[in-house]
Protein backbone atom coordinates (compact mmCIF):
# COMPACT_ATOMS: atom_id res chain seq x y z
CA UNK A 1 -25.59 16.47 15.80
CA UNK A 2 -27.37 13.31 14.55
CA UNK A 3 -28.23 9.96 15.94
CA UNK A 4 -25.86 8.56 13.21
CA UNK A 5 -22.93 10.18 15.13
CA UNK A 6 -23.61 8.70 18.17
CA UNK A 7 -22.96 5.05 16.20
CA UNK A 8 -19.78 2.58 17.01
CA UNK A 9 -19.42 -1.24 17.50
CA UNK A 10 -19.21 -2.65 20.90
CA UNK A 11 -17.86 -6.32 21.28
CA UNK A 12 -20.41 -8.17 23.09
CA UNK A 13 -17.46 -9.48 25.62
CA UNK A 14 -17.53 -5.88 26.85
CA UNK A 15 -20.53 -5.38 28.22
CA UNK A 16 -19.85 -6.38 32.60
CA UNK A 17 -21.98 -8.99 33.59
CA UNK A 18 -20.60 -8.89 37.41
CA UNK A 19 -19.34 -6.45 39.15
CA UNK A 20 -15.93 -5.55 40.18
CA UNK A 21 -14.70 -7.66 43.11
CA UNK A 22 -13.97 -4.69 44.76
CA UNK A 23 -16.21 -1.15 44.12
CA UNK A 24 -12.86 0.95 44.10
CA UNK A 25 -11.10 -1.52 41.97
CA UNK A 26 -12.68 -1.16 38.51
CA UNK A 27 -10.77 1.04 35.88
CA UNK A 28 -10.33 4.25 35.66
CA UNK A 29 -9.98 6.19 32.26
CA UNK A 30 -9.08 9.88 33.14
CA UNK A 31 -10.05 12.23 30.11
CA UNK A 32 -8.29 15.71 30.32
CA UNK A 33 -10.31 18.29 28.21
CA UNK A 34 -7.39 20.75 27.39
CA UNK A 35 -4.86 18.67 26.18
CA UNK A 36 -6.58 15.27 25.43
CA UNK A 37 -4.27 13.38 27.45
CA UNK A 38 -5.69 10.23 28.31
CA UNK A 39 -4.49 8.35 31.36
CA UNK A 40 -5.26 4.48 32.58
CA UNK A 41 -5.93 4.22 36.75
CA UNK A 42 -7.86 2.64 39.36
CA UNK A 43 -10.99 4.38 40.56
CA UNK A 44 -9.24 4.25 43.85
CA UNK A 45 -6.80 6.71 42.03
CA UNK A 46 -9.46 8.81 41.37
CA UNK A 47 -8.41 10.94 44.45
CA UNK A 48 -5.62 12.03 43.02
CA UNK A 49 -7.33 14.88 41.02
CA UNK A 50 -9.52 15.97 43.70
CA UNK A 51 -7.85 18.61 46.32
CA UNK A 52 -9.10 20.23 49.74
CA UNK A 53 -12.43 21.98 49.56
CA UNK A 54 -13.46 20.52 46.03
CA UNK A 55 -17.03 19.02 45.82
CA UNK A 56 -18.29 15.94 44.56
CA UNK A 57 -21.96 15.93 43.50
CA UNK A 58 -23.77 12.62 44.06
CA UNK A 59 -27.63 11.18 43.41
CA UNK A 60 -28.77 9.56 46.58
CA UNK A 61 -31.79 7.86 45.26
CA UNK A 62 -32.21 4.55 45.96
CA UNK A 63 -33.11 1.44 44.06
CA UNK A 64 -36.23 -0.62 44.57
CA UNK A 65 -36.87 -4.09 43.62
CA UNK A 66 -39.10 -2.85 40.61
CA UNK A 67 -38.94 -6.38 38.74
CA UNK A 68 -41.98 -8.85 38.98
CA UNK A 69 -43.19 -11.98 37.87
CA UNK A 70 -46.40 -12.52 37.70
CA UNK A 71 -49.48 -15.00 36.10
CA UNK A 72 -51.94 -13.84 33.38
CA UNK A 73 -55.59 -15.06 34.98
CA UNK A 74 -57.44 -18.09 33.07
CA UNK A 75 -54.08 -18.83 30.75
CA UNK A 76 -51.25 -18.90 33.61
CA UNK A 77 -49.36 -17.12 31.44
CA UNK A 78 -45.86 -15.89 32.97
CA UNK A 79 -46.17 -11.82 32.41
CA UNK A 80 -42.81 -9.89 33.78
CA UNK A 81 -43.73 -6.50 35.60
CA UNK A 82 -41.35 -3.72 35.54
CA UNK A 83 -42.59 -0.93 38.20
CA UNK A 84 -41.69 2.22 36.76
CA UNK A 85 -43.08 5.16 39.22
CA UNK A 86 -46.29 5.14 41.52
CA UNK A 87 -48.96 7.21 40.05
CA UNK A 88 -51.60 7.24 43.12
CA UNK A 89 -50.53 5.48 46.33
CA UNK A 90 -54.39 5.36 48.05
CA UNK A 91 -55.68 3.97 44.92
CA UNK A 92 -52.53 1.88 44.73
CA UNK A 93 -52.08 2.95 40.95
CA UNK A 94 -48.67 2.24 38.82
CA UNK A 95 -47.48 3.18 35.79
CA UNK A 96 -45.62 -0.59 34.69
CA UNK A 97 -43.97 -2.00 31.52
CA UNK A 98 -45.10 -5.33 30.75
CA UNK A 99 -43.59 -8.32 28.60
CA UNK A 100 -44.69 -9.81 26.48
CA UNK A 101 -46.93 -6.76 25.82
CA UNK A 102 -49.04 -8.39 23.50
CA UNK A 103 -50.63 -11.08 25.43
CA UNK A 104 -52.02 -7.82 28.12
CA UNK A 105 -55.44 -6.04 27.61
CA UNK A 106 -57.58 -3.35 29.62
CA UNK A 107 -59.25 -5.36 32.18
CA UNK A 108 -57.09 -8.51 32.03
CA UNK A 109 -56.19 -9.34 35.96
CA UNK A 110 -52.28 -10.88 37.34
CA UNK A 111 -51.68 -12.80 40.13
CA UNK A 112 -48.18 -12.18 42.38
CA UNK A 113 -46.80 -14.56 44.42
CA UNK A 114 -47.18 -18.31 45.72
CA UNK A 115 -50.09 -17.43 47.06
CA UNK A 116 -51.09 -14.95 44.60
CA UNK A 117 -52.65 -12.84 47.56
CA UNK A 118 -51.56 -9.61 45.54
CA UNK A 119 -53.86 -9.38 42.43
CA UNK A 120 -53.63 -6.50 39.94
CA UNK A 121 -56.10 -5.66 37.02
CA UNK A 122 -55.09 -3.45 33.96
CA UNK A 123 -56.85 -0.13 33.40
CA UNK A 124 -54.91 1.46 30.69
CA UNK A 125 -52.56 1.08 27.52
CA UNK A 126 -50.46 4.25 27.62
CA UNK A 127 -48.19 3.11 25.33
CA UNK A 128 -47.02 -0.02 23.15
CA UNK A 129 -45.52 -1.24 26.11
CA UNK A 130 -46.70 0.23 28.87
CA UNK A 131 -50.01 -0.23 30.90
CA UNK A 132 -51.46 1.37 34.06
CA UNK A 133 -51.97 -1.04 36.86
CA UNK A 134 -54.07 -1.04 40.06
CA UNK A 135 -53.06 -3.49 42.66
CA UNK A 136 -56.06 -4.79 44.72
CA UNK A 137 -54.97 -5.41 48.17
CA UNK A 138 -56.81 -4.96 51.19
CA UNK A 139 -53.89 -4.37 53.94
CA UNK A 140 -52.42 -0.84 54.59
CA UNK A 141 -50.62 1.12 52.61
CA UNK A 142 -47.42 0.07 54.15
CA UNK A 143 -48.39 -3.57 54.05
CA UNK A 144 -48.85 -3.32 50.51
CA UNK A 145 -45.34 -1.92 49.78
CA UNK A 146 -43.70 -4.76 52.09
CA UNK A 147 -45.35 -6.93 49.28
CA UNK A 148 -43.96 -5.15 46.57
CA UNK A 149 -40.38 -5.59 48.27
CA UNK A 150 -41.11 -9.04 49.17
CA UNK A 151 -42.34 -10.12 45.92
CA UNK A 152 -40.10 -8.10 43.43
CA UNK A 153 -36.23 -8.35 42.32
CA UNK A 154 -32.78 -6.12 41.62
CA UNK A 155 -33.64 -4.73 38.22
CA UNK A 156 -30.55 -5.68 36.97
CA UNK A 157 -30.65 -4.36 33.17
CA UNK A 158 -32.04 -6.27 30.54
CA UNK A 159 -28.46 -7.11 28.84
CA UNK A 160 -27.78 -8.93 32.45
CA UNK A 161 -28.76 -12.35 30.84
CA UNK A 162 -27.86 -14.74 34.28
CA UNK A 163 -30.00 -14.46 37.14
CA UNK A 164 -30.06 -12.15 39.77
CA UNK A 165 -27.45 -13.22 42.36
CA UNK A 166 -28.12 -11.95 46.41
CA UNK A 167 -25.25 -10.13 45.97
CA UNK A 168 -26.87 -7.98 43.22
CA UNK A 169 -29.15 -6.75 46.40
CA UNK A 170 -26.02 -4.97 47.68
CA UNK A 171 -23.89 -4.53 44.81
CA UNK A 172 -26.35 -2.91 42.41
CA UNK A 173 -26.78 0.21 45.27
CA UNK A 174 -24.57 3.13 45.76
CA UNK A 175 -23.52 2.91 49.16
CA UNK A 176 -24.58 6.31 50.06
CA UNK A 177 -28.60 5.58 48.67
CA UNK A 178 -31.03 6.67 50.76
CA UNK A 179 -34.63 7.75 49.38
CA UNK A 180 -35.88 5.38 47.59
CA UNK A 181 -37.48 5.33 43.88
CA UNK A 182 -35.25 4.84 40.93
CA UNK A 183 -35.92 1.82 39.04
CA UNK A 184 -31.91 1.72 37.87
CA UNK A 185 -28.96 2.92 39.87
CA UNK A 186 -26.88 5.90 39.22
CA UNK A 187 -23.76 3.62 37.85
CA UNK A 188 -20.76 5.89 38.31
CA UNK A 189 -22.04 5.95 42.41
CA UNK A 190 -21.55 2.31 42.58
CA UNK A 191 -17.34 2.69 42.42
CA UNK A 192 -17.18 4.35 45.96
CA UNK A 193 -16.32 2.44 48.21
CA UNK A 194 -16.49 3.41 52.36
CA UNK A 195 -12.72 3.20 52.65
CA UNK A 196 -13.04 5.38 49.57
CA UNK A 197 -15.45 7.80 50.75
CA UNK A 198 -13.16 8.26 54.07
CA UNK A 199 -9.97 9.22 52.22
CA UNK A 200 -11.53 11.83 50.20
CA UNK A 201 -13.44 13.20 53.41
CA UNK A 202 -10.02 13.18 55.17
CA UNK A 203 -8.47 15.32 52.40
CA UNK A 204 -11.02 17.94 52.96
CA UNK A 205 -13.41 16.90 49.68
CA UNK A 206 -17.23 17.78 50.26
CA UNK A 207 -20.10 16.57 49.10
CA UNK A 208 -23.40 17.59 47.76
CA UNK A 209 -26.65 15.22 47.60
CA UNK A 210 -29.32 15.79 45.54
CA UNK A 211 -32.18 13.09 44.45
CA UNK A 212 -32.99 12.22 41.27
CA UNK A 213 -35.32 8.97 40.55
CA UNK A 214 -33.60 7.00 37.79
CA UNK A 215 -36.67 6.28 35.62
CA UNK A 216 -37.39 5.16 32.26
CA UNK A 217 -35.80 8.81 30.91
CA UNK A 218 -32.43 7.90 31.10
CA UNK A 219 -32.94 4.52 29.15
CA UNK A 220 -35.11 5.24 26.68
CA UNK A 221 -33.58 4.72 23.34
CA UNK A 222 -33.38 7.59 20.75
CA UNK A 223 -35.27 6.81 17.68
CA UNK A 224 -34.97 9.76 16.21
CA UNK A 225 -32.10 10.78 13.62
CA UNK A 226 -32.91 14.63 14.31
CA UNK A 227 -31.26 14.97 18.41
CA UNK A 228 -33.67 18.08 18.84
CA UNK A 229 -36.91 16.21 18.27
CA UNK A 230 -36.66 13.32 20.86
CA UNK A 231 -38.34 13.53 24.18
CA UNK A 232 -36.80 12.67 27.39
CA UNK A 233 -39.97 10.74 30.14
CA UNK A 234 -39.83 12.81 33.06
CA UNK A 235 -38.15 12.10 36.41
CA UNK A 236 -38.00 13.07 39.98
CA UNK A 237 -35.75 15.35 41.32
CA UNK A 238 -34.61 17.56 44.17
CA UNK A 239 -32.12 19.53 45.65
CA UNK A 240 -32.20 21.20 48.95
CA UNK A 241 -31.11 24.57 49.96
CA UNK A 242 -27.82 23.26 51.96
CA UNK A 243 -26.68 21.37 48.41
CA UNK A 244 -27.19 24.73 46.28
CA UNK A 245 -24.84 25.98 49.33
CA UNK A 246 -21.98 24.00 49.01
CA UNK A 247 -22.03 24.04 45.22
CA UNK A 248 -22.44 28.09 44.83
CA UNK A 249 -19.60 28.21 47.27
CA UNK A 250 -17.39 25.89 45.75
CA UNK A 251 -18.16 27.56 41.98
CA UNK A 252 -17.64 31.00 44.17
CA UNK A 253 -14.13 30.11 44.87
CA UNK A 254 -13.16 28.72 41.47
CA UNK A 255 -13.02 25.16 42.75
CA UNK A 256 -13.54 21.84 41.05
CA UNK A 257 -17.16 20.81 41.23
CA UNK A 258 -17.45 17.11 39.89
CA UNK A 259 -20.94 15.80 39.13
CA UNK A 260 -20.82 11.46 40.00
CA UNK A 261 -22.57 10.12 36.81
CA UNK A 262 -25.16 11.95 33.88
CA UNK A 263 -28.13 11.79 36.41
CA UNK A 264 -26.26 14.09 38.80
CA UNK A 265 -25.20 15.99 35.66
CA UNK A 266 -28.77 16.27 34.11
CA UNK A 267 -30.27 17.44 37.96
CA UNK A 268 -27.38 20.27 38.29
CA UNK A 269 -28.32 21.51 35.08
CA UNK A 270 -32.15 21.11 35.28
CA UNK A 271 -31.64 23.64 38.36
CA UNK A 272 -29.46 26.36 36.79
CA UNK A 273 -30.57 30.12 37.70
CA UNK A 274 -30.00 33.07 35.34
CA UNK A 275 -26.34 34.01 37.20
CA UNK A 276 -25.56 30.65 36.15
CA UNK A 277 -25.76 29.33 39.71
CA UNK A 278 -27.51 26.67 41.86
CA UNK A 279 -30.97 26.68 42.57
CA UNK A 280 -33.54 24.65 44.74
CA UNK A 281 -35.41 22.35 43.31
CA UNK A 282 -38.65 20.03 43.75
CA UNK A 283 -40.40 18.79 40.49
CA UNK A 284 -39.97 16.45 37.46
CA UNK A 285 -37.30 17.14 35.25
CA UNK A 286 -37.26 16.19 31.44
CA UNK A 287 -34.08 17.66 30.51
CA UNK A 288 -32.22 16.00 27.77
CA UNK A 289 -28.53 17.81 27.21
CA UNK A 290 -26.83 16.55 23.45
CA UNK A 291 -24.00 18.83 21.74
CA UNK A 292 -23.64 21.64 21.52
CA UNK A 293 -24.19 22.11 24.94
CA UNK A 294 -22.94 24.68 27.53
CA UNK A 295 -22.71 23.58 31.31
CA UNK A 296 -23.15 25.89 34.34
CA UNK A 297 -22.84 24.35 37.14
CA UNK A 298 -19.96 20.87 37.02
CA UNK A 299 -16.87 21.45 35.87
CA UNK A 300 -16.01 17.79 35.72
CA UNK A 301 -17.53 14.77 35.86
CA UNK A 302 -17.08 10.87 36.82
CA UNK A 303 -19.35 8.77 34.17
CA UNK A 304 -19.00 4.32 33.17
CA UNK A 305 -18.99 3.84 29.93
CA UNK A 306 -22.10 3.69 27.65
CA UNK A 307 -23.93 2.26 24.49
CA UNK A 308 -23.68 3.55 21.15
CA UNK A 309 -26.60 6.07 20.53
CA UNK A 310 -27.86 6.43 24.35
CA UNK A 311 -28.80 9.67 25.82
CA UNK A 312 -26.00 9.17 28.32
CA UNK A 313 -23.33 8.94 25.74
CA UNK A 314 -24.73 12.48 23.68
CA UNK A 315 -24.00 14.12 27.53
CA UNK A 316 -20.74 12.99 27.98
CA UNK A 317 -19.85 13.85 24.24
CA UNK A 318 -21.16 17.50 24.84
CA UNK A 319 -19.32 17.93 28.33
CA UNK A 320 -16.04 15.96 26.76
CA UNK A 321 -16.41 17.30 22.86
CA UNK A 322 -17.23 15.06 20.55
CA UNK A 323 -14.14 14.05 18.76
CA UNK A 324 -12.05 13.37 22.79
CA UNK A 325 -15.17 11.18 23.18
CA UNK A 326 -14.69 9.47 20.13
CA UNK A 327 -11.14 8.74 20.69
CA UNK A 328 -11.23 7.93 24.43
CA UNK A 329 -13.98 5.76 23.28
CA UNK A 330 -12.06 3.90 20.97
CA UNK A 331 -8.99 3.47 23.32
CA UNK A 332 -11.53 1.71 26.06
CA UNK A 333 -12.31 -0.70 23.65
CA UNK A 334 -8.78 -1.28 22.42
CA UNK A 335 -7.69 -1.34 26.43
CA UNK A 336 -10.84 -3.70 26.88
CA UNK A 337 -12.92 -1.52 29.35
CA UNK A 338 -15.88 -2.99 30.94
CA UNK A 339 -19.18 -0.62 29.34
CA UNK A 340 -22.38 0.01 30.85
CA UNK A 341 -23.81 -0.69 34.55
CA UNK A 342 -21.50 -2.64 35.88
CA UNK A 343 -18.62 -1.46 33.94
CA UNK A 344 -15.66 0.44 34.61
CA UNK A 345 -15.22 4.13 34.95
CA UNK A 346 -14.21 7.53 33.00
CA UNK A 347 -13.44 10.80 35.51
CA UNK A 348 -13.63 14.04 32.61
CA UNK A 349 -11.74 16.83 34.18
C-alpha cells in the first residue's frame, strides 16, 4: 500500500468544530466486515451489538492542558508552546513544539504568565520544529506542575480555528480518564456517556483499561509514499496483569473483544505474545499497523472518522479492508458525517 491510496477529498464543512450536544448522540456508522452491510445509528445504539460477557477495551489516559502562550525575551514576541512529554522532571526538562519555529534559538529565554514568574530557556533543536525546554522555577516539583495547569489550555487540534470554550475542559476528556499525559484525547472514548456506560455494565459488558499517552505518534503526518519506511514517535503505554485477564478470557471463550479507538488498537497489538494472546506491558511503543495487517487480539473496533492519509485511517483500512473503507468512507461523506476529533463515530464488527 502507498500513501497515494490513502488520498480522498474532505469538504471543509465536515470537519466538527463542537461537539455533540450530547456524548451518546453523535452518529453511528456500523461497518459489518462479512457482508459489507452498512447501517446508520446513534452511538447510543451502539449497544445493540454488544452481548453479556463481551469486552470493551478502552485508553484511560488523560489529557493535560499541554497548550501555552508565552513571550520571546527582549522582542515580546508571542511564541505558542505545545508540551509534548516530560523528559526529566528534577531538572524540569520538556520536549515542546514551538510556533513560529523560526523566530526560537538555543539559549533564547520565554516568559509564562501575567507575571511571567515561570521562565524557560531553550537548550536544544531536535527537530525543525521541535526544541528542548528547561523551565526555571524555584518552587517544588508539584508547585511547578500547578503552573503548568494553571497557565496552559485544552489542546484542542489545530483545525479547531475558534477559541477554546470552558466547556472544551470537560468535553475534550473521556469520562473514564484517569492518568494523566496524552497531549490529545483518545476520540472514539469521548461518545460514552455515564448513562451509557451503565446500560452496557447492566447487560453484563466488561471492560478492560489500559494507558496509552496520546503523543505526537498518532498525529504525525506520513510523508512518505513508501508505508514501510515511515516512523511512528514513540508513546507511553501499559497494561496491567488484571486487563491481559479479562481480554485472554474473553478471546478464550470466542467472545467479541472491541478495542474503543486506534490508540487502544495500536496498545493491544503492541502487547501481543507468540500464542497470539495478551501480554503485560510497561514501555514506549512505536508501533505503526498499515495493510496488510493481521490482528490478534480485537475483533472489532469503535473508531471517528479520520483525514485522508493519517496513520489512523491506514489502521482502520487494514482492520476494515481497504476497499469497505473506501466505500463506507464515501457514504459518510454523502450522509454528511462529522470527521475527526469531535466527529461522529464508526463501530467495525
Amino acid at each position: 500500500m502507498k500513501l497515494s491510496h490513502f488520498s480522498f477529498e474532505l469538504p471543509d464543512n465536515l470537519l466538527a468544530e463542537y461537539p455533540a450536544e450530547n456524548r451518546d448522540e453523535s452518529k453511528l456508522m456500523v461497518v459489518h466486515r462479512e457482508t459489507g452491510k452498512i447501517e446508520h445509528k446513534m452511538f447510543k445504539d451502539l449497544i445493540d451489538y454488544f452481548d453479556e460477557d463481551d469486552i470493551m477495551v478502552i485508553n484511560n489516559t488523560k489529557v493535560f492542558p499541554a497548550r501555552l502562550y508565552g513571550n520571546k525575551e527582549k522582542t515580546g514576541a508571542r511564541i505558542e508552546v505545545f508540551l509534548l512529554r516530560e523528559l526529566n522532571e528534577e531538572q524540569r526538562l520538556w520536549d515542546v513544539l514551538v510556533d513560529p519555529a523560526r523566530k526560537i534559538r538555543i539559549g533564547n529565554k520565554l516568559y509564562f504568565g501575567d507575571d511571567e514568574t515561570l521562565v524557560a530557556e531553550v537548550i536544544d533543536n531536535t527537530t525543525s520544529r521541535g526544541r528542548t525546554l528547561r523551565f526555571l522555577y524555584d518552587g517544588s516539583y508539584l508547585d511547578f506542575r500547578r503552573k503548568l495547569r494553571e497557565l496552559g489550555e485544552t489542546p484542542l487540534p489545530k483545525y479547531i480555528k475558534r477559541d477554546v470554550e470552558p466547556e472544551d475542559e470537560d468535553r475534550y476528556q473521556t469520562i473514564y480518564a484517569k492518568h494523566e499525559g496524552a497531549v490529545a484525547a483518545p476520540t472514539a472514548g469521548l461518545h460514552f456517556s455515564k448513562h451509557l456506560l451503565k446500560r452496557l455494565e447492566i447487560k453484563g459488558i466488561k471492560f478492560a483499561e489500559l494507558t496509552l499517552h496520546v503523543g505526537l505518534g498518532t498525529f504525525n503526518p506520513v510523508e512518505v509514499e513508501d508505508l514501510s519506511k515511515h516512523k511512528m514517535d514513540s508513546e507511553e503505554l501499559i497494561i496491567d496483569e488484571r486487563a491481559t485477564e479479562i481480554v485472554n478470557d474473553a478471546k478464550k471463550r470466542k467472545k467479541r473483544v472491541c478495542a474503543v479507538g486506534t490508540t487502544a488498537m495500536r496498545g493491544l497489538e503492541s502487547a501481543v505474545s507468540s500464542q497470539q494472546t495478551l501480554n503485560t506491558f510497561d514501555g514506549w511503543t512505536n508501533k505503526f499497523v498499515f495493510p496488510p495487517y493481521e490482528f490478534s487480539i480485537a475483533n472489532a473496533m469503535v473508531t471517528n472518522f479520520h483525514l485522508p492519509k493519517s496513520t489512523l485511517l491506514m489502521m482502520v483500512s487494514a482492520f476494515m479492508g481497504h476497499d469497505l473503507m473506501k466505500k463506507a468512507y464515501k457514504e459518510a461523506i454523502l450522509e454528511q458525517y462529522k470527521f475527526y476529533s469531535y466527529g461522529d463515530a464508526m463501530l467495525i464488527i
